[in-house]
C-alpha atoms as a PDB file:
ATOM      1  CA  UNK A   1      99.309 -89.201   3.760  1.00  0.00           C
ATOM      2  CA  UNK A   2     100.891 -86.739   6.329  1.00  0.00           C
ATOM      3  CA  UNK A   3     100.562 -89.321   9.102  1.00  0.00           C
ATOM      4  CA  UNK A   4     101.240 -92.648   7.805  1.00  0.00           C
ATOM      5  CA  UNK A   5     104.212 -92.828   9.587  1.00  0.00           C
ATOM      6  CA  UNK A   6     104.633 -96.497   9.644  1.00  0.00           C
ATOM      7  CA  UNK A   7     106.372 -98.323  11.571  1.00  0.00           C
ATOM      8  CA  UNK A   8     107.070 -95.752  13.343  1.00  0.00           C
ATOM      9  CA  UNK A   9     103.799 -94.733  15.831  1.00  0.00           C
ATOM     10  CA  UNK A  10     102.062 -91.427  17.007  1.00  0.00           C
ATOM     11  CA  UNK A  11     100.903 -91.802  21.152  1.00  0.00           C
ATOM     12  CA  UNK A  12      99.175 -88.768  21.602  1.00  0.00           C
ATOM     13  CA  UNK A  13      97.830 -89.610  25.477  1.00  0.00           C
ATOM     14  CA  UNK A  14      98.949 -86.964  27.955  1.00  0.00           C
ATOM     15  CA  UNK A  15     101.569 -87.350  30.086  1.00  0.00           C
ATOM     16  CA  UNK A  16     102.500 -85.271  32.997  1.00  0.00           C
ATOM     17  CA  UNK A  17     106.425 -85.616  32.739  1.00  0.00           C
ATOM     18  CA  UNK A  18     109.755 -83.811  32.344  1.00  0.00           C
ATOM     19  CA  UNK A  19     111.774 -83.153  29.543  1.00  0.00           C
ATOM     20  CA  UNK A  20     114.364 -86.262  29.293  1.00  0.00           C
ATOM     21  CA  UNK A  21     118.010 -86.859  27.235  1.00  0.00           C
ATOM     22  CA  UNK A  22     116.648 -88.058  23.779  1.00  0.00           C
ATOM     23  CA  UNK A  23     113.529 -85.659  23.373  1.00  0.00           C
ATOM     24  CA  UNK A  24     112.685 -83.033  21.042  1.00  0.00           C
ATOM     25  CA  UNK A  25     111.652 -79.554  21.993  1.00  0.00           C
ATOM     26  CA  UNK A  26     109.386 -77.658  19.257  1.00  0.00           C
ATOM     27  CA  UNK A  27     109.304 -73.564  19.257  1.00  0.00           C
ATOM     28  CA  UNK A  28     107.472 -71.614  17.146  1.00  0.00           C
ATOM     29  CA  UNK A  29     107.648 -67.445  16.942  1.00  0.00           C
ATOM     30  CA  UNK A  30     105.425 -64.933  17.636  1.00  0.00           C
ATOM     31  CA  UNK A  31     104.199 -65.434  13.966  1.00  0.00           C
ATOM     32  CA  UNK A  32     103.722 -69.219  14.077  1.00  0.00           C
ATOM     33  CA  UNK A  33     106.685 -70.012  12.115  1.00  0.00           C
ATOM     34  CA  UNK A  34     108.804 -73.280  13.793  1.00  0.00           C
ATOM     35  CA  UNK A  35     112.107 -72.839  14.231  1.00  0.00           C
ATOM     36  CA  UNK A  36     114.089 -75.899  12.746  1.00  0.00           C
ATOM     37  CA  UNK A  37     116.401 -76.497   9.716  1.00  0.00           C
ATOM     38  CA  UNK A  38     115.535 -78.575   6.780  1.00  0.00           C
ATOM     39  CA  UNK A  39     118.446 -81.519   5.500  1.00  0.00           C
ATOM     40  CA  UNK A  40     118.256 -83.419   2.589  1.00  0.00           C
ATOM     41  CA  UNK A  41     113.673 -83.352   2.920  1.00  0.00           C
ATOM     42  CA  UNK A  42     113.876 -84.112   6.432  1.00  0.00           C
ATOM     43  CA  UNK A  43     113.561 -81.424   9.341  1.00  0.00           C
ATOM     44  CA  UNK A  44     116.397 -81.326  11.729  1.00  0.00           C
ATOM     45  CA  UNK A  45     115.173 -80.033  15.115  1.00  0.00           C
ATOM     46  CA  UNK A  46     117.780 -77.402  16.949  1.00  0.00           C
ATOM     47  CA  UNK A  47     119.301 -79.636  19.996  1.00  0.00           C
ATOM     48  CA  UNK A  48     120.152 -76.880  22.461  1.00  0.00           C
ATOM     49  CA  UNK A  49     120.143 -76.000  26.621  1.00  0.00           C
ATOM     50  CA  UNK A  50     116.822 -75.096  27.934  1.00  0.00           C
ATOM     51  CA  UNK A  51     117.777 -74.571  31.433  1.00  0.00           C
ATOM     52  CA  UNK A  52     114.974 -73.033  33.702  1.00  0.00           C
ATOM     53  CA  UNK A  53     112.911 -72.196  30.303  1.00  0.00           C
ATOM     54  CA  UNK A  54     109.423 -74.026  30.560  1.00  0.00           C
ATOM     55  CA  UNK A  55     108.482 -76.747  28.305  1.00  0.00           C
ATOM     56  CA  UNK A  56     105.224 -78.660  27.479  1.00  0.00           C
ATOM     57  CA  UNK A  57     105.070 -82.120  26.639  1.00  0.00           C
ATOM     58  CA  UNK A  58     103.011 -82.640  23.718  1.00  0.00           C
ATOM     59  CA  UNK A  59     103.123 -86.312  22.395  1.00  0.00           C
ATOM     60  CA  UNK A  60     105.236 -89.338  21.595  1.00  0.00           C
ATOM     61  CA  UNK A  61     106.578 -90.906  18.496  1.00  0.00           C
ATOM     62  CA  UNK A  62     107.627 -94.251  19.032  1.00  0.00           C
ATOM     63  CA  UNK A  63     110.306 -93.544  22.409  1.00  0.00           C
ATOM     64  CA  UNK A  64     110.851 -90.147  21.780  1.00  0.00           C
ATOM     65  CA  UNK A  65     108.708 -87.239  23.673  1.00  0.00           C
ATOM     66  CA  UNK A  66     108.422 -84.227  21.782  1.00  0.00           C
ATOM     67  CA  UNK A  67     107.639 -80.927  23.989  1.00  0.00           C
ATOM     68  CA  UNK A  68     106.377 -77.309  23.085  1.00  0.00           C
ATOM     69  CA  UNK A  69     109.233 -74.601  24.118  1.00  0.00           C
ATOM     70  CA  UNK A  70     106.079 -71.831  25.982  1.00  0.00           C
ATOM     71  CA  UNK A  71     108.629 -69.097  26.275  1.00  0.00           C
ATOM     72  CA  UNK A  72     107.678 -66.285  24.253  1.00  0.00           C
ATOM     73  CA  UNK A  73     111.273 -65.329  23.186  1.00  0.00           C
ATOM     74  CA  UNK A  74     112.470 -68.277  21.879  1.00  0.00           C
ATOM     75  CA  UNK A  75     115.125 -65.975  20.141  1.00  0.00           C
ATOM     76  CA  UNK A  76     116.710 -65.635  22.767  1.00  0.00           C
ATOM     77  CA  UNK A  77     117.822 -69.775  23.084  1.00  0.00           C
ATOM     78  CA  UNK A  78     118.228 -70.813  19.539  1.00  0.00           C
ATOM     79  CA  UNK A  79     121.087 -68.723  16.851  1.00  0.00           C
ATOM     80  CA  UNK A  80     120.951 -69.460  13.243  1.00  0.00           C
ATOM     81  CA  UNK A  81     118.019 -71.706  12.848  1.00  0.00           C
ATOM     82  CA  UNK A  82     115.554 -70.702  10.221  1.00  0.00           C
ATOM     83  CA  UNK A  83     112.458 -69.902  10.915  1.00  0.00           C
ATOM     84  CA  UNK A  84     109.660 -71.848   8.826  1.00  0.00           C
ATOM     85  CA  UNK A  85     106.272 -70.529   7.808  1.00  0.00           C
ATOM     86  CA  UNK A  86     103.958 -74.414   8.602  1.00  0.00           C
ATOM     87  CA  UNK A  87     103.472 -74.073   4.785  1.00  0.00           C
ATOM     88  CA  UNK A  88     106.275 -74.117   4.092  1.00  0.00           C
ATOM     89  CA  UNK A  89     107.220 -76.926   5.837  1.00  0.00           C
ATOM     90  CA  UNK A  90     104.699 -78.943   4.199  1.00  0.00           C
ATOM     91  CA  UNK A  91     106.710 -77.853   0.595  1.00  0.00           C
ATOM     92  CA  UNK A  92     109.992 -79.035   1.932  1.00  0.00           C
ATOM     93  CA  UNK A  93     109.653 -82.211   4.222  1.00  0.00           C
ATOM     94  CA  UNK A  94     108.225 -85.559   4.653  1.00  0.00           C
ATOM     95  CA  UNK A  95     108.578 -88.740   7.432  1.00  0.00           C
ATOM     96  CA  UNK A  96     107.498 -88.758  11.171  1.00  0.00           C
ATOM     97  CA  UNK A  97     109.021 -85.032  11.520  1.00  0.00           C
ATOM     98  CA  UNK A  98     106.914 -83.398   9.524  1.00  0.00           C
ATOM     99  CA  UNK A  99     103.619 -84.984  11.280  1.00  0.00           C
ATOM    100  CA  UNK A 100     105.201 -84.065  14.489  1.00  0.00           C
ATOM    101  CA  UNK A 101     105.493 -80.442  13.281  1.00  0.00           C
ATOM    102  CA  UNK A 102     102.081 -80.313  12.021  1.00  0.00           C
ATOM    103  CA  UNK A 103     100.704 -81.834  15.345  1.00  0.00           C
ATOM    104  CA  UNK A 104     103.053 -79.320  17.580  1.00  0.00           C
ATOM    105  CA  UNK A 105     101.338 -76.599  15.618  1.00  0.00           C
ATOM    106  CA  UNK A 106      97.878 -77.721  15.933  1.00  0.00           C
ATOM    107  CA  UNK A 107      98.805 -77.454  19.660  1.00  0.00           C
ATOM    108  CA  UNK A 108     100.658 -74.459  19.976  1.00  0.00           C
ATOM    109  CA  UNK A 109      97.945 -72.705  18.081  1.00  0.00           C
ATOM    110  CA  UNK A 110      95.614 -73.499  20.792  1.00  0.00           C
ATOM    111  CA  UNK A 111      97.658 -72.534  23.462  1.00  0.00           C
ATOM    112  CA  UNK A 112      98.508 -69.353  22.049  1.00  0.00           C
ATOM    113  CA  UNK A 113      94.517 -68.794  21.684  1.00  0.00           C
ATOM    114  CA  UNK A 114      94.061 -69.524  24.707  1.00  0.00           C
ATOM    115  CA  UNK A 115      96.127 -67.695  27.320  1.00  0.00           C
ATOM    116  CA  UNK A 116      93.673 -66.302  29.672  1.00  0.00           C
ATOM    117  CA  UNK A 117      89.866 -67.362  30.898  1.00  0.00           C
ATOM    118  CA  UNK A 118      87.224 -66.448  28.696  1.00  0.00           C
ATOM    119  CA  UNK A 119      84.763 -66.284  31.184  1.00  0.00           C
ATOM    120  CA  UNK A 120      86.739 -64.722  33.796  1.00  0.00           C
ATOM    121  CA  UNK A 121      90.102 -63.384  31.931  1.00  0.00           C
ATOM    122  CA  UNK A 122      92.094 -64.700  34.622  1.00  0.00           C
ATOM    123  CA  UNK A 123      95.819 -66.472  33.065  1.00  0.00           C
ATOM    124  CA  UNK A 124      95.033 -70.435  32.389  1.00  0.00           C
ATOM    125  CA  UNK A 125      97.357 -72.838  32.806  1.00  0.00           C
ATOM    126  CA  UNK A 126      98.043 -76.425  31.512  1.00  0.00           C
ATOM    127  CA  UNK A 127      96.105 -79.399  33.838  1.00  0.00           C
ATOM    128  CA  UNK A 128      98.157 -82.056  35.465  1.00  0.00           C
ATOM    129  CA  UNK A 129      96.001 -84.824  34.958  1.00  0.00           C
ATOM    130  CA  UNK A 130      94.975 -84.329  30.863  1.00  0.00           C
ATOM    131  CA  UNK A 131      95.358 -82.182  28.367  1.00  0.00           C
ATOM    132  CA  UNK A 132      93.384 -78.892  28.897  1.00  0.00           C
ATOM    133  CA  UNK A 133      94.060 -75.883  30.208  1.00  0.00           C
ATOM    134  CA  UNK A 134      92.292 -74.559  33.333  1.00  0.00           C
ATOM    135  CA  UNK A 135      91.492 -71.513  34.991  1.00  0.00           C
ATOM    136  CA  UNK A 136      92.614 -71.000  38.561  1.00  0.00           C
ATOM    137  CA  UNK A 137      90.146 -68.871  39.859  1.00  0.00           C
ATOM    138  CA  UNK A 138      86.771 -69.760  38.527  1.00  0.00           C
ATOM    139  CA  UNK A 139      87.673 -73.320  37.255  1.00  0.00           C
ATOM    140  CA  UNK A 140      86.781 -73.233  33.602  1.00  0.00           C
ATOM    141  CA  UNK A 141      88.119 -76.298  31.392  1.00  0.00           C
ATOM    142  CA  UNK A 142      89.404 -75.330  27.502  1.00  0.00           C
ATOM    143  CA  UNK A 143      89.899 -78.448  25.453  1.00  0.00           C
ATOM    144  CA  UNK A 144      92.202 -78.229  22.406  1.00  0.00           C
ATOM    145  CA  UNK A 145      89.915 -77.261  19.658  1.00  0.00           C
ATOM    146  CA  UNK A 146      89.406 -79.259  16.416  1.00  0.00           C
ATOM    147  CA  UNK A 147      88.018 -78.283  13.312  1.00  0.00           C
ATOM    148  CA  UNK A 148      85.803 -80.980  11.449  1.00  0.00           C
ATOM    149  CA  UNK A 149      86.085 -80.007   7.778  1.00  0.00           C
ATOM    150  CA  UNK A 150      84.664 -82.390   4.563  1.00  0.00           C
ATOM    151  CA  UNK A 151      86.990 -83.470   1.551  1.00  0.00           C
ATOM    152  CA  UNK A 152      84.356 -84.041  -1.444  1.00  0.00           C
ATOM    153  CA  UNK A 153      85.050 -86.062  -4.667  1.00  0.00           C
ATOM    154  CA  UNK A 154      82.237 -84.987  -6.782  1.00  0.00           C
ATOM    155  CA  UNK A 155      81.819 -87.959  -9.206  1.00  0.00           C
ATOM    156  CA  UNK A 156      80.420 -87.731 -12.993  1.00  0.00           C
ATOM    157  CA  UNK A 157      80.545 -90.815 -14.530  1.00  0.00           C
ATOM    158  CA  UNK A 158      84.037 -90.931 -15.633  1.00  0.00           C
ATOM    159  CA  UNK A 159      84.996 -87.373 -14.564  1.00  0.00           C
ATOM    160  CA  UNK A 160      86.050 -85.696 -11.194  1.00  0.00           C
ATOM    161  CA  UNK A 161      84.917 -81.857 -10.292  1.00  0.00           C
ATOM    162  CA  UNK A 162      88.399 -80.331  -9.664  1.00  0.00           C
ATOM    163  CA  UNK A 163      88.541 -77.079  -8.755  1.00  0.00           C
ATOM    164  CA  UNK A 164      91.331 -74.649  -7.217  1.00  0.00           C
ATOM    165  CA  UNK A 165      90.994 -71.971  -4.604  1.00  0.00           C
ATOM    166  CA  UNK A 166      91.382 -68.438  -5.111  1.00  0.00           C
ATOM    167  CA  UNK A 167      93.421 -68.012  -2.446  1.00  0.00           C
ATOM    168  CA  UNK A 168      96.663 -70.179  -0.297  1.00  0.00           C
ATOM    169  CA  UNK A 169      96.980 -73.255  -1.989  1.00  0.00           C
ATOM    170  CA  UNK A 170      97.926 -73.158  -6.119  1.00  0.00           C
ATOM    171  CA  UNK A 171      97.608 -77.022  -7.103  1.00  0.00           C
ATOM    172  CA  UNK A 172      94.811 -78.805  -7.979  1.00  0.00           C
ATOM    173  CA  UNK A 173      91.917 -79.765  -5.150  1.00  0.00           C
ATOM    174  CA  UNK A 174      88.727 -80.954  -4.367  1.00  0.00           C
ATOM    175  CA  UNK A 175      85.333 -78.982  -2.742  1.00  0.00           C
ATOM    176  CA  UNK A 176      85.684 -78.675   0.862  1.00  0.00           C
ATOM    177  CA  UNK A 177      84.461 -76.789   3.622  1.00  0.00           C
ATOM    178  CA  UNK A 178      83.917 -76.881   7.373  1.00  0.00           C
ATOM    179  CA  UNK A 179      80.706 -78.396   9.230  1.00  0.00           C
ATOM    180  CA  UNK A 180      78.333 -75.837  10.927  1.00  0.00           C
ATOM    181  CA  UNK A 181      76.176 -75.996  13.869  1.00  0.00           C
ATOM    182  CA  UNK A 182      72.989 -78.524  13.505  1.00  0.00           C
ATOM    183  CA  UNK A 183      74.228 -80.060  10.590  1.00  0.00           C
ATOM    184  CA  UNK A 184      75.533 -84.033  10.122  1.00  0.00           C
ATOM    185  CA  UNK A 185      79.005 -84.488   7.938  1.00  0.00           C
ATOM    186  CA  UNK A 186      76.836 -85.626   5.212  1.00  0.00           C
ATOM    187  CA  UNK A 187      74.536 -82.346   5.089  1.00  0.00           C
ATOM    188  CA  UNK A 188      78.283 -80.838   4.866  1.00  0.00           C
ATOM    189  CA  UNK A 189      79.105 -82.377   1.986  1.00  0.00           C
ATOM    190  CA  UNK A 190      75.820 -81.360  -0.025  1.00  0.00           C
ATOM    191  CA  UNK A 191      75.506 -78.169   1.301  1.00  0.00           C
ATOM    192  CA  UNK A 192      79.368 -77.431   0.370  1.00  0.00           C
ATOM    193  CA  UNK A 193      79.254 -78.919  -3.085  1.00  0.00           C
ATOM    194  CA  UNK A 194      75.867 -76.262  -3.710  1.00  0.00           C
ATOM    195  CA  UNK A 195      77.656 -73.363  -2.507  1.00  0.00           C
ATOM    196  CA  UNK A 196      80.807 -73.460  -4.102  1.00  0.00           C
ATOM    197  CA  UNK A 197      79.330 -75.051  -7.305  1.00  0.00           C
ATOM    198  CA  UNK A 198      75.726 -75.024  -8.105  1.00  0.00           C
ATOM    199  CA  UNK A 199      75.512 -78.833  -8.317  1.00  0.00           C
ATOM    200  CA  UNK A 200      73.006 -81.121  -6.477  1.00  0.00           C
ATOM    201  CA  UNK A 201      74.597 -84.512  -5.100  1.00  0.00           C
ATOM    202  CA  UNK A 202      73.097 -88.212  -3.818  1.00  0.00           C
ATOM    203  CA  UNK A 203      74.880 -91.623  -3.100  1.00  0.00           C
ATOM    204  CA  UNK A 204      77.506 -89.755  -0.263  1.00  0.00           C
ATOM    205  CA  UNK A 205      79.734 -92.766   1.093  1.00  0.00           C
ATOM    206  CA  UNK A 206      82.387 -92.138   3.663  1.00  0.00           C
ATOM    207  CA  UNK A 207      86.115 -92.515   2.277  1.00  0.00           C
ATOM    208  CA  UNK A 208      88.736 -91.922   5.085  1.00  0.00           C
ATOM    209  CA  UNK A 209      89.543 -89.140   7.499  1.00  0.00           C
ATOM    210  CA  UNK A 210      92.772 -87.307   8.284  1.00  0.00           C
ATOM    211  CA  UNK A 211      94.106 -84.621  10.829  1.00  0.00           C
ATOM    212  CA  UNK A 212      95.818 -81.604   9.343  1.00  0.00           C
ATOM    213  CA  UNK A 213      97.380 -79.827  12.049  1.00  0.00           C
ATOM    214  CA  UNK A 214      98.389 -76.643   9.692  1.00  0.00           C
ATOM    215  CA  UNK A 215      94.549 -75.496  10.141  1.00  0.00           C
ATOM    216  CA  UNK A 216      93.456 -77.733  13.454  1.00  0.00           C
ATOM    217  CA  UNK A 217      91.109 -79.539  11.259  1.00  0.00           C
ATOM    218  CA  UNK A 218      90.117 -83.028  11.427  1.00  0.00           C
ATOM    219  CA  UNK A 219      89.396 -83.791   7.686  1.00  0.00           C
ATOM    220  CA  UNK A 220      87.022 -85.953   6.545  1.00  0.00           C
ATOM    221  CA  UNK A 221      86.707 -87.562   2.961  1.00  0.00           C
ATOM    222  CA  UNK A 222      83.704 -88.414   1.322  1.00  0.00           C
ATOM    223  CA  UNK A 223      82.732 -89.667  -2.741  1.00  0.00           C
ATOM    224  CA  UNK A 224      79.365 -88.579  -4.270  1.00  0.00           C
ATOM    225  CA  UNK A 225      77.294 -88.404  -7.558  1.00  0.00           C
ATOM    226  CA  UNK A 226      76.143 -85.675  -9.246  1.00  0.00           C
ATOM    227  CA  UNK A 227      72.429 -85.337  -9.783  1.00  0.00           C
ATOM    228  CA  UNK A 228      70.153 -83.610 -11.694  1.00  0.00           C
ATOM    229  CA  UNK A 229      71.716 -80.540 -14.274  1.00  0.00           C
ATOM    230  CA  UNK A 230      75.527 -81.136 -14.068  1.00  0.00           C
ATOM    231  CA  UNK A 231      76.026 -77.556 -15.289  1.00  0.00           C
ATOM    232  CA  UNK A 232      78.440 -76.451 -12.749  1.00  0.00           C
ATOM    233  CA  UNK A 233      77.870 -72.520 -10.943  1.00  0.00           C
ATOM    234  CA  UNK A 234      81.192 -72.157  -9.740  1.00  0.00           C
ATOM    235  CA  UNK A 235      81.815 -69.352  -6.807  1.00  0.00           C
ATOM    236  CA  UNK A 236      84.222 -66.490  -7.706  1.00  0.00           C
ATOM    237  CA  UNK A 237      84.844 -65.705  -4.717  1.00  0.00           C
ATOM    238  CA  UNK A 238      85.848 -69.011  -3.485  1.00  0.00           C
ATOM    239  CA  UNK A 239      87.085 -70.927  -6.307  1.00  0.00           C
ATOM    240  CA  UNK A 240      89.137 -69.732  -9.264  1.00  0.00           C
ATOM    241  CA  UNK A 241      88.436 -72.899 -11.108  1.00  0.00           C
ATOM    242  CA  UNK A 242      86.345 -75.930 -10.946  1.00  0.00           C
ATOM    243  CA  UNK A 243      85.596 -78.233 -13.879  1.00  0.00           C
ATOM    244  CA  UNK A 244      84.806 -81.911 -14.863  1.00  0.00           C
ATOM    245  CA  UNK A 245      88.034 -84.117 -15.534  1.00  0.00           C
ATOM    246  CA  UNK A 246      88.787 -87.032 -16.773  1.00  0.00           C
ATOM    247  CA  UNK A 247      90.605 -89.741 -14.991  1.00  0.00           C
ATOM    248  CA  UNK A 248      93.637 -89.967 -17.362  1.00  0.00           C
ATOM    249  CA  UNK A 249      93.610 -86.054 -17.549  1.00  0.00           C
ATOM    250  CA  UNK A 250      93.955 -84.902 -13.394  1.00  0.00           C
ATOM    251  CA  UNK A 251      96.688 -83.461 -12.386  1.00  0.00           C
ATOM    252  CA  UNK A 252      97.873 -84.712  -9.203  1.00  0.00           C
ATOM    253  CA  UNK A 253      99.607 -82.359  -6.250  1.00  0.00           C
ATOM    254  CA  UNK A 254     103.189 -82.319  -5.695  1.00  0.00           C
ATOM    255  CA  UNK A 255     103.207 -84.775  -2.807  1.00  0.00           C
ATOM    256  CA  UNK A 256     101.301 -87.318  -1.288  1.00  0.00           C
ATOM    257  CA  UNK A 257     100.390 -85.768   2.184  1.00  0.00           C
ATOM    258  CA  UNK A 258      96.824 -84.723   1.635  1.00  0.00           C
ATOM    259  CA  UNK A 259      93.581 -86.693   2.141  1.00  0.00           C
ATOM    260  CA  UNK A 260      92.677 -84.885  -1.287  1.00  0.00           C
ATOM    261  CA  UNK A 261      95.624 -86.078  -3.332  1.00  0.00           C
ATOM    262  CA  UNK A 262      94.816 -89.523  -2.340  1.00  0.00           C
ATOM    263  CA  UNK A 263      91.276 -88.950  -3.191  1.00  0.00           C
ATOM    264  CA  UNK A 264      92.272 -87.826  -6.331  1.00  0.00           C
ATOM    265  CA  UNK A 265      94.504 -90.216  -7.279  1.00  0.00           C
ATOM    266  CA  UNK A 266      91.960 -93.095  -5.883  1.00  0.00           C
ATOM    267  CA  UNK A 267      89.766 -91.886  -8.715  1.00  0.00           C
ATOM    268  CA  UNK A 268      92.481 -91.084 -11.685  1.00  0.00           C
ATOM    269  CA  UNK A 269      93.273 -94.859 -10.902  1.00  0.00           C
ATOM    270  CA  UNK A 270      90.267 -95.697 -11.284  1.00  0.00           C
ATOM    271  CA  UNK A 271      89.995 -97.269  -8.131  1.00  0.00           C
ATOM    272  CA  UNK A 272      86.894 -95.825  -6.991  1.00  0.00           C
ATOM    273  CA  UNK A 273      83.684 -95.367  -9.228  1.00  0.00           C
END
């Protein structure tokens, strides 16, 4: 998946330090996009003067720092880099570079969102001591915000519910959704499977769990049976397809980043029943 990165390691505790020789600096435009070049599947970072622009420190890969550019021009430093919709990114790339773009968005998105006080409207800027951002005047705290969303592999007997969404993503999938107030991961998982396709569910088991920084979710994975009338209902306006498959007969996606794909291809392996 996206961050099995191996050997190489992700150290995402805050540091309060400067921009060094050997780091990376992330930007992103106005629109999101990051601003890098793509060689041979791997994302090549432009290595350019920052001077007196500010800079954010985000995390650490192995030795390296990698820092968010917070200048809101960043046109005006790089030339002739492309500029990369997070999407597709995803397409393109794979390795540590690729998690490290997907984790730079996840914060850039947040500090984009969250450029002045909510309670006061006063500018916030970045704490010293952790990662938040905090308001000068009336002292409000904003953490970086994380979305906990369930992966569900509906099982019947030796079939999989597969569905596709009718909208973003084309390849195959599996039902998901976010978690709402009041309700456990578990209650997610039933509750998701009966909206988006009419079916009942028992025997939910915990898989594995994976952050996707292209939608600041924390994803989490989870195998259940189907109970009761197996007829599914699918929603039209969420799904354009969802149907019992076979193991031998699932189509896997184009690359192995996603909690899903692995989920899918536990199953089509037949290496979860």
């Amino acid at each position: 998946m996206i961050q099995d990165i191996a050997p190489s390691r992700l150290d995402n505790s805050y540091k309060n330090r400067a921009l060094k020789s050997g780091d990376i600096v992330l930007a992103f435009d106005k629109e999101g996009k990051l601003i890098a070049d793509v060689s041979d599947g791997s994302l090549v970072f432009p290595d350019t003067s920052y001077g007196d622009h500010k800079t954010q420190y985000l995390f650490s890969v192995d030795e390296t720092g990698y820092f968010l550019l917070m200048d809101d021009d960043p046109d005006s430093i790089f030339s002739g880099a492309e500029h990369l919709a997070i999407r597709q990114v995803r397409d393109m790339c794979s390795g540590k570079e690729l998690f490290a773009a997907f984790t730079a968005y996840h914060l850039w998105k947040w500090y984009d969102d969250n450029r002045y006080c909510g309670t006061c409207g006063e500018p916030l800027s970045p704490d010293d001591t952790e990662r938040a951002l905090k308001c000068g005047n009336c002292g409000r705290i904003v953490y970086p915000r994380i979305n906990p969303a369930v992966i569900v592999g509906v099982i019947n007997g030796d079939s999989l519910l597969i569905t596709r969404y009718r909208r973003g993503y084309a390849h195959n999938a599996l039902v998901a959704g976010f978690a709402e107030i009041g309700e456990t991961l578990e209650e997610t998982v039933a509750r998701e499977v009966m909206e988006e396709t009419g079916l009942h569910v028992a025997n939910i088991r915990y898989y594995k769990s994976q952050p996707w920084g292209m939608a600041q979710d924390l994803l989490t994975g989870f195998f259940c049976d189907v109970t009761g009338d197996d007829t599914i209902r699918m929603d039209e306006g969420e799904l354009k397809y969802a149907e019992w498959t076979k193991r031998d007969e699932i189509e896997l996606q184009p690359n192995n980043l996603s909690l899903t794909n692995e989920m899918m291809r536990m199953f089509k392996e037949n290496r979860i029943r």
